[in-house]
Protein backbone atom coordinates (compact mmCIF):
# COMPACT_ATOMS: atom_id res chain seq x y z
CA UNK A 1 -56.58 -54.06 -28.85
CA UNK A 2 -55.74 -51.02 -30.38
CA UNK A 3 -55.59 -47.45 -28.17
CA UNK A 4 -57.43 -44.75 -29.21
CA UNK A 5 -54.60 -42.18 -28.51
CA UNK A 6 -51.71 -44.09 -29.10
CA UNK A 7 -49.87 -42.37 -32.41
CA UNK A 8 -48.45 -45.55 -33.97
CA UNK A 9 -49.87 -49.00 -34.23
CA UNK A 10 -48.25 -51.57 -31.66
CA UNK A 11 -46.30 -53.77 -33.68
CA UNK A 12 -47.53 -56.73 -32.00
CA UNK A 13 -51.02 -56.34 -32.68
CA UNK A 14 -52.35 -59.31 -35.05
CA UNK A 15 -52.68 -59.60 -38.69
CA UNK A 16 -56.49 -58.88 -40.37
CA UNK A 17 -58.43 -61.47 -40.37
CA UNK A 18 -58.28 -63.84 -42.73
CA UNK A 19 -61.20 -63.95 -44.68
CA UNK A 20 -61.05 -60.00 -45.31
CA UNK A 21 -59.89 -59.07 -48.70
CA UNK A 22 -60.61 -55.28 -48.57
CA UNK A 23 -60.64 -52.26 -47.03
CA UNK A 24 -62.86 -49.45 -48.54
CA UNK A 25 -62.46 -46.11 -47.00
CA UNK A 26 -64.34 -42.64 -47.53
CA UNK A 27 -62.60 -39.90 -47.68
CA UNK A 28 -64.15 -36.22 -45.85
CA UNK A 29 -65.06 -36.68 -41.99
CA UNK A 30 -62.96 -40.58 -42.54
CA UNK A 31 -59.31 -40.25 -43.75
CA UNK A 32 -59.28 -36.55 -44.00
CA UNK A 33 -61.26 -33.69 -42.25
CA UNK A 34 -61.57 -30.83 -44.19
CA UNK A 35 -63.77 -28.78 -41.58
CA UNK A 36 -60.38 -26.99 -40.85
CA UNK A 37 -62.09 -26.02 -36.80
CA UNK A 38 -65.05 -25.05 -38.61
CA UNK A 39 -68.58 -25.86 -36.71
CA UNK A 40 -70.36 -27.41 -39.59
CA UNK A 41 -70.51 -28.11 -43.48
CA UNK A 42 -71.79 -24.78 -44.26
CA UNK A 43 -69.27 -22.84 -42.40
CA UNK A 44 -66.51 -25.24 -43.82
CA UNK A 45 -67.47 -24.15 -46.98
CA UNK A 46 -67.61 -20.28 -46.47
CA UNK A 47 -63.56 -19.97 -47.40
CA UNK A 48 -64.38 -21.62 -50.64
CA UNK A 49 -67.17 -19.51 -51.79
CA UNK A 50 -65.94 -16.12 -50.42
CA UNK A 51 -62.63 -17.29 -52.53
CA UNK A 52 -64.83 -18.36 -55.36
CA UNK A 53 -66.31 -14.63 -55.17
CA UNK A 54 -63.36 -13.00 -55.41
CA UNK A 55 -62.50 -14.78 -58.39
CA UNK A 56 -65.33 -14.03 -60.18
CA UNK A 57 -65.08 -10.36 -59.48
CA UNK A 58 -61.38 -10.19 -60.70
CA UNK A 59 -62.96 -11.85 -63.68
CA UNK A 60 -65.66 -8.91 -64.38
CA UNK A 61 -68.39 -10.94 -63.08
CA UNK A 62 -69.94 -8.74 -60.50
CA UNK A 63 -72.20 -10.72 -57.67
CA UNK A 64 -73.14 -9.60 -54.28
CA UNK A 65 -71.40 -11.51 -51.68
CA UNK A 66 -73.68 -13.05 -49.40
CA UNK A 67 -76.93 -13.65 -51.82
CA UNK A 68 -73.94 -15.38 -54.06
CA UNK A 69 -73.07 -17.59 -50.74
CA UNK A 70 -76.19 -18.13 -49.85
CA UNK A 71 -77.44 -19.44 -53.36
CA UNK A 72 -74.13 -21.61 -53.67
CA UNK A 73 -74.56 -23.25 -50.78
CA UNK A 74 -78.42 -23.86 -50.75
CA UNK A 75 -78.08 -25.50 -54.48
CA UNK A 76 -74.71 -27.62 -52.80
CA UNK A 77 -77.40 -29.17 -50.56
CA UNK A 78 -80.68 -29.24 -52.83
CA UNK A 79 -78.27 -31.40 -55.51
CA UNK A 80 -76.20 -33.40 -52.71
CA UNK A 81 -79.61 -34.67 -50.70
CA UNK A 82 -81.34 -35.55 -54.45
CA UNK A 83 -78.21 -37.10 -55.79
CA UNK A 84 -78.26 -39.46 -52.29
CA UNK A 85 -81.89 -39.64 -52.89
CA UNK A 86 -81.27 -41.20 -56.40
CA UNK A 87 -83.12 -38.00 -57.99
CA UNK A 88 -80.95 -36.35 -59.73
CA UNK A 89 -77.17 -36.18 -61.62
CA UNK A 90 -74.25 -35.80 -58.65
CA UNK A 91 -73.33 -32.73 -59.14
CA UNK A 92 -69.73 -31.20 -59.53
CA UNK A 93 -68.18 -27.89 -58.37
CA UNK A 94 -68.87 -27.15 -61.91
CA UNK A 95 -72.30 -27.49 -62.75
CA UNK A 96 -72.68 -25.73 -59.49
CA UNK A 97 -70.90 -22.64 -60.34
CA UNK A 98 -72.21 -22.62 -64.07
CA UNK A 99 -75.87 -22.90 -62.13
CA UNK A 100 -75.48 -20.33 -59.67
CA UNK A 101 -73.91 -17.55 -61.68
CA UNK A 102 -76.30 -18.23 -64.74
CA UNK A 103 -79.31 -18.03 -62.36
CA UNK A 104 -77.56 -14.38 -61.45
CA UNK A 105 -77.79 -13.46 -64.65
CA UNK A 106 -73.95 -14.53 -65.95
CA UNK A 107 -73.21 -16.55 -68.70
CA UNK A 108 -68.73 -17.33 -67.82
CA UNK A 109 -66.60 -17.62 -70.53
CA UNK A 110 -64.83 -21.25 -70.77
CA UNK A 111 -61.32 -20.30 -69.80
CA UNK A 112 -63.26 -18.91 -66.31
CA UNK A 113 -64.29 -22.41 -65.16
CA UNK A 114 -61.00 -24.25 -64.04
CA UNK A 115 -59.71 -21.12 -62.52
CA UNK A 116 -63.11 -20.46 -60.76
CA UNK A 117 -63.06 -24.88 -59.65
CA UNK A 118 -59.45 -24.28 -58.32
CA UNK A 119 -60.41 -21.00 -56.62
CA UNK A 120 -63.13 -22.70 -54.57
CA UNK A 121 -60.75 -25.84 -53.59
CA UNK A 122 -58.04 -24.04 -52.40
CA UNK A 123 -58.83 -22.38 -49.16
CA UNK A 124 -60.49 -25.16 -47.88
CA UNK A 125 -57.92 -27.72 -48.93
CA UNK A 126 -55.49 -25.82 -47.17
CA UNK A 127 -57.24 -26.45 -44.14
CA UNK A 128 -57.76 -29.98 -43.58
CA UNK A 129 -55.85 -32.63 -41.50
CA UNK A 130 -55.49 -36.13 -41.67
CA UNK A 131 -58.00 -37.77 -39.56
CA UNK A 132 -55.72 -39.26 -36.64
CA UNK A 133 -54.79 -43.10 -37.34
CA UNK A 134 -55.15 -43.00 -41.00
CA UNK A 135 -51.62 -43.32 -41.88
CA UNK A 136 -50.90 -46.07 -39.38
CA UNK A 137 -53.78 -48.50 -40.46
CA UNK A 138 -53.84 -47.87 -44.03
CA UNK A 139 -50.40 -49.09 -43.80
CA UNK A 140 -51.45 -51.76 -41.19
CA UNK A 141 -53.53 -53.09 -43.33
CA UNK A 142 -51.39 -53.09 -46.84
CA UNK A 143 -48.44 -54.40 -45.60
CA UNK A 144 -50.79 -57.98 -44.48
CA UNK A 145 -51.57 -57.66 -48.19
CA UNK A 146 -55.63 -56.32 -47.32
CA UNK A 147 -56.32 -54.76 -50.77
CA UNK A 148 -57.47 -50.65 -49.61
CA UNK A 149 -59.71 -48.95 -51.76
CA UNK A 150 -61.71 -45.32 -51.48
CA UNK A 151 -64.96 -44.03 -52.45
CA UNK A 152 -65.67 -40.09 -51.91
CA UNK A 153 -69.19 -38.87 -53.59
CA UNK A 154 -67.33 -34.97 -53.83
CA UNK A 155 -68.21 -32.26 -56.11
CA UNK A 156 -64.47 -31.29 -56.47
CA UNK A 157 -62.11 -32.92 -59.29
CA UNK A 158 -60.76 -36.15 -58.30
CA UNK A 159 -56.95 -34.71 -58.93
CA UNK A 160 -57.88 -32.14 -56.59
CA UNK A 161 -58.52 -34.63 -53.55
CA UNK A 162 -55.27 -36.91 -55.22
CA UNK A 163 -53.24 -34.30 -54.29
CA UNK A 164 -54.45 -33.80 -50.92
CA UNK A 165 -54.29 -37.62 -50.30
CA UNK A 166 -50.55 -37.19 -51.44
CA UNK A 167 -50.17 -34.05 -49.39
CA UNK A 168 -50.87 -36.18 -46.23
CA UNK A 169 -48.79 -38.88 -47.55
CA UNK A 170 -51.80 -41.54 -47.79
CA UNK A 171 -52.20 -41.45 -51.40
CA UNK A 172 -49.56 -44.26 -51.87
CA UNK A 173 -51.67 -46.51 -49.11
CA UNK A 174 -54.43 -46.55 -51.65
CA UNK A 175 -54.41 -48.76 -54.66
CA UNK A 176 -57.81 -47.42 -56.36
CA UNK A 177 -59.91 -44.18 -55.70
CA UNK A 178 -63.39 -43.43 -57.07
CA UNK A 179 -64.69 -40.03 -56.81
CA UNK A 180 -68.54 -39.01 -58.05
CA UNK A 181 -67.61 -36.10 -59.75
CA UNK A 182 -65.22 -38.50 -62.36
CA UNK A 183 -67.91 -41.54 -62.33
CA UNK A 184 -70.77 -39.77 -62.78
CA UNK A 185 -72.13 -42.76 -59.65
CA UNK A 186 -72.91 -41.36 -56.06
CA UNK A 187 -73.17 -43.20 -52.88
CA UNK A 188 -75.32 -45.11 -51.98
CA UNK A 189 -75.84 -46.53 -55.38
CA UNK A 190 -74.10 -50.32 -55.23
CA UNK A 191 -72.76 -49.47 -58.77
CA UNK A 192 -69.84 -47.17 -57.50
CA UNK A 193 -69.12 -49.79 -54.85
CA UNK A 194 -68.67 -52.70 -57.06
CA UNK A 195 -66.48 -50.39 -59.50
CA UNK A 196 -64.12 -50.54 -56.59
CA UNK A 197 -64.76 -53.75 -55.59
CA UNK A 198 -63.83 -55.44 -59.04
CA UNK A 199 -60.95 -53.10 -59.69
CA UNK A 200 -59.38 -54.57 -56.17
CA UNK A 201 -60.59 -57.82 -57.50
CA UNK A 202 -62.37 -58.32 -53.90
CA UNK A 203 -65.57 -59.90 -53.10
CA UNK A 204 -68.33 -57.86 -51.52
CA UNK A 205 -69.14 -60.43 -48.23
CA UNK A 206 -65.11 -60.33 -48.25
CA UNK A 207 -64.98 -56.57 -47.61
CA UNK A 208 -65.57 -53.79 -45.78
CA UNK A 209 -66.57 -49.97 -46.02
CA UNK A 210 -65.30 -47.45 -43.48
CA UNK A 211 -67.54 -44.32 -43.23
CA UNK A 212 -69.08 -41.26 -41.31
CA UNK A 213 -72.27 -40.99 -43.00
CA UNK A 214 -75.15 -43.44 -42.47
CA UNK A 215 -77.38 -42.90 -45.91
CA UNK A 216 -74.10 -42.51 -48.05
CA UNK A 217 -71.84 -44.79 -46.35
CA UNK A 218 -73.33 -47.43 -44.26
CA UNK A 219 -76.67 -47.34 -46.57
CA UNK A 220 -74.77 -48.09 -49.66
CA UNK A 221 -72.39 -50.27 -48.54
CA UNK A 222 -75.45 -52.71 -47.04
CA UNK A 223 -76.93 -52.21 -50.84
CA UNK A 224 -73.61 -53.66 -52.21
CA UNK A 225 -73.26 -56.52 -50.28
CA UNK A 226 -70.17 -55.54 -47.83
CA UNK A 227 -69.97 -55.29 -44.60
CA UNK A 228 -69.89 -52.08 -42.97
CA UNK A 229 -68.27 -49.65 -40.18
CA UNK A 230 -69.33 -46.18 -39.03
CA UNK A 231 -67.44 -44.05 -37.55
CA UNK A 232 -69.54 -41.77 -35.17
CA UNK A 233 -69.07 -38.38 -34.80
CA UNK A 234 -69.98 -36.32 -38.01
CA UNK A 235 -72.87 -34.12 -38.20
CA UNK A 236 -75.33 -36.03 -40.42
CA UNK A 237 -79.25 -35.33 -42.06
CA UNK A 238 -81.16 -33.81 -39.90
CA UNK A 239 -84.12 -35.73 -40.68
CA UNK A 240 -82.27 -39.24 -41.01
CA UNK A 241 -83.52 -42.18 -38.77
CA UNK A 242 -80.57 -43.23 -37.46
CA UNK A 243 -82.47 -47.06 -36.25
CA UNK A 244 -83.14 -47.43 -39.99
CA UNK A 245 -79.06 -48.66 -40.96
CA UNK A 246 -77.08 -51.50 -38.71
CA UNK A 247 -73.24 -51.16 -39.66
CA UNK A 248 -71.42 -54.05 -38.40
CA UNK A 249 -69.51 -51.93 -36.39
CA UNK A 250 -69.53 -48.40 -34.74
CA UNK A 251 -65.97 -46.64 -34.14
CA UNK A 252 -64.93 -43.69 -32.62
CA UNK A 253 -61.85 -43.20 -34.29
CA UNK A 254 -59.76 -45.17 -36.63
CA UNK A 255 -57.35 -46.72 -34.20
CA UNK A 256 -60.41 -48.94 -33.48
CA UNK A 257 -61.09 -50.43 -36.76
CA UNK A 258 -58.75 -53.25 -36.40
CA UNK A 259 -60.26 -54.60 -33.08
CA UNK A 260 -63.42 -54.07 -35.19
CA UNK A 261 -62.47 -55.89 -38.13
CA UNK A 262 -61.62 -58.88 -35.55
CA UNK A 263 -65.57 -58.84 -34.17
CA UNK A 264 -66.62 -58.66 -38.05
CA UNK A 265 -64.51 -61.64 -39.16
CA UNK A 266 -63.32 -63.04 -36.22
CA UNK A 267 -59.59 -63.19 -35.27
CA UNK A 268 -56.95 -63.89 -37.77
């Protein structure tokens, strides 16, 4: 059984079971937590968009500070909840800017957008942490040859979260990585799942998705045909009806998914 605080994984705990191929992971509130001691999503995001701001300004685009944050972040949530709804494209940091500023009033020039994309990322990237047992079970789990796979619906470039997978040394663990904002799919549709799945070459009763959202995560993964572990914890939908998804498995923290793999499968 694995424990919870330990900081490395027992090298006498078993091998995966058997009949598991693969190991899907999320990414935000899973492998990495990029609320940086923040209380909640909005207040994680706060660095970004004052950042963001500031960019803008040095840029000649002049925007009052708060109605700015408070129209980035209340289109971040009207796109992310229809995009999860199935109403409407994921969005990107992008299409979010462009939407916001034009709705101001401003029209940026092209050379403005990567600089403005970057400006957001950085503060908050700065700030996250590698959620505690990633390292040691990603690498748990490749070295019994368990094919590892993540899915991330993000509005950020997919380098962007590459390089803070290879920041935290984890990026190497992972042999394929699907982000929204590249795919143009979002979670839950089964389509960005079995994009993974076939580039692992991994059937979906044969694997697993590890997640912290229910809708998203557990939702999608039941959609696709995998099995399914959620890891409790992060602030979710307000309005979501938690009795509505069964995950095979509930975790508190990642040391735990082996022992949970184990009750999916059975033992080795």
């Amino acid at each position: 059984m694995m424990h919870r605080h330990s900081t490395h994984l027992p090298i006498t705990d078993p091998a995966p079971p058997a009949a598991l191929e693969a190991v899907v992971f999320d990414l935000g509130g899973t492998l990495l937590d990029y609320l940086g001691g923040a209380p909640s999503w909005p207040a994680m995001e706060r660095p970004g968009v004052e950042s963001l701001h500031a960019c803008l300004a040095a840029a000649g685009y002049f925007l009052d500070a708060e109605p700015f944050h408070d129209a980035f972040i209340q289109a971040m949530d009207e796109r992310w909840r229809a995009a999860t709804a199935g109403l409407g494209d994921p969005p990107t940091l992008r299409s979010l800017i462009i939407e916001v500023c034009r709705a101001a009033g401003h029209e940026l020039a092209e050379d403005v957008h990567e600089v403005a994309v970057g400006a957001y990322c950085a503060p908050i990237a700065a700030r996250a942490v590698a959620r505690p047992g990633a390292s040691e079970v990603l690498s748990w789990l490749r070295s019994h040859g368990v094919r590892v796979g993540l899915i991330s619906n993000s509005v950020w470039p997919g380098e962007v979260h590459r390089q803070d997978l290879e920041r935290h040394r984890l990026q190497h663990l992972i042999e394929c990585t699907a982000f929204s904002s590249e795919l143009g799919l979002w979670k839950p549709q089964p389509e960005i799942f079995h994009h993974v799945l076939a580039r692992l070459d991994a059937a979906s009763s044969r694997a697993v998705f590890v997640g912290d959202r229910l809708a998203e995560d557990i939702g999608g993964a039941e959609r696709a045909g995998m099995h399914s572990v959620f890891i409790e914890g992060t602030q979710d939908y307000e309005h979501i009806d938690r009795a509505a998804y069964h995950p095979d498995a509930r975790i508190h923290s990642l040391y735990e998914l082996p022992e949970a793999l184990s009750r999916i499968f059975g033992p080795a």
